[in-house]
Protein backbone atom coordinates (compact mmCIF):
# COMPACT_ATOMS: atom_id res chain seq x y z
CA UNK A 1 48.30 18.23 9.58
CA UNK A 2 51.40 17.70 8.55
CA UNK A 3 52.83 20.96 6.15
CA UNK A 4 56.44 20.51 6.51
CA UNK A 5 56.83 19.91 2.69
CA UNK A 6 55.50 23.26 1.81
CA UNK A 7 57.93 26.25 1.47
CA UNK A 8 55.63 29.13 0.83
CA UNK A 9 54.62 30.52 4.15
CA UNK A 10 51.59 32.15 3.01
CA UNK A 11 50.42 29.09 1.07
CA UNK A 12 51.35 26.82 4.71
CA UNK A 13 49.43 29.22 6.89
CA UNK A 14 46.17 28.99 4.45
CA UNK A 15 46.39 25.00 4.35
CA UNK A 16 46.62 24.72 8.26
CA UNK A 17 43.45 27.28 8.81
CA UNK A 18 41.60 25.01 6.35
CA UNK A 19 42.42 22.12 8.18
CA UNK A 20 41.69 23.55 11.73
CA UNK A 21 38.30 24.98 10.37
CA UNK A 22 37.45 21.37 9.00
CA UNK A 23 38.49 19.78 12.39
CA UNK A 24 35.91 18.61 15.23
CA UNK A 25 35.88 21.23 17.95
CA UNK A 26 38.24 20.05 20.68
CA UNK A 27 36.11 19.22 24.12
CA UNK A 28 35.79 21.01 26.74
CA UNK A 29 37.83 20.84 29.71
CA UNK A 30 36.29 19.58 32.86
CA UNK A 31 35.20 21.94 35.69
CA UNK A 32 37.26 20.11 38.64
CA UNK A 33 40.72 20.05 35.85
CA UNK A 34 43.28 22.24 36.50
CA UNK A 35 45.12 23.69 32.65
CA UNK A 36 48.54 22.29 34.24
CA UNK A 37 47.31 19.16 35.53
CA UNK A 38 49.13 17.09 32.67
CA UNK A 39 52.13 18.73 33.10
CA UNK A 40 55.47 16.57 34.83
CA UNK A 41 55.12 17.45 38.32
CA UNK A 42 58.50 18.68 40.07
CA UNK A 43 60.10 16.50 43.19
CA UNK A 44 60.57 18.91 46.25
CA UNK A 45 64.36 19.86 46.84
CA UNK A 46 65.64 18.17 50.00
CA UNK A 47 66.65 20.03 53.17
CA UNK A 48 69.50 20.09 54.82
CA UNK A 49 73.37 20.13 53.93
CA UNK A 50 74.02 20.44 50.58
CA UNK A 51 74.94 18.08 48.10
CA UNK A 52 77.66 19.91 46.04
């Protein structure tokens, strides 16, 4: 939901619960899934002399 053209914070926070509360429940996560398994997976650092 987009709420970036309301100012009042309190008014905001009420219009995003509504709209999380009228959302489908999100699916569960898979039991072989890890949480970070999306996540941008870091190359290994080489070995040897360094570069700099």
């Amino acid at each position: 939901m987009n709420t970036t053209k309301v100012t009042d914070t309190t008014e905001r926070k009420k219009l995003k619960r509504a709209a999380r509360k009228k959302a489908d429940p999100r699916p569960k996560r898979a039991a072989g899934e890890a949480r970070g398994s999306n996540k941008k997976k870091v190359k290994s650092m080489i070995r040897g002399p360094r570069k700099r």
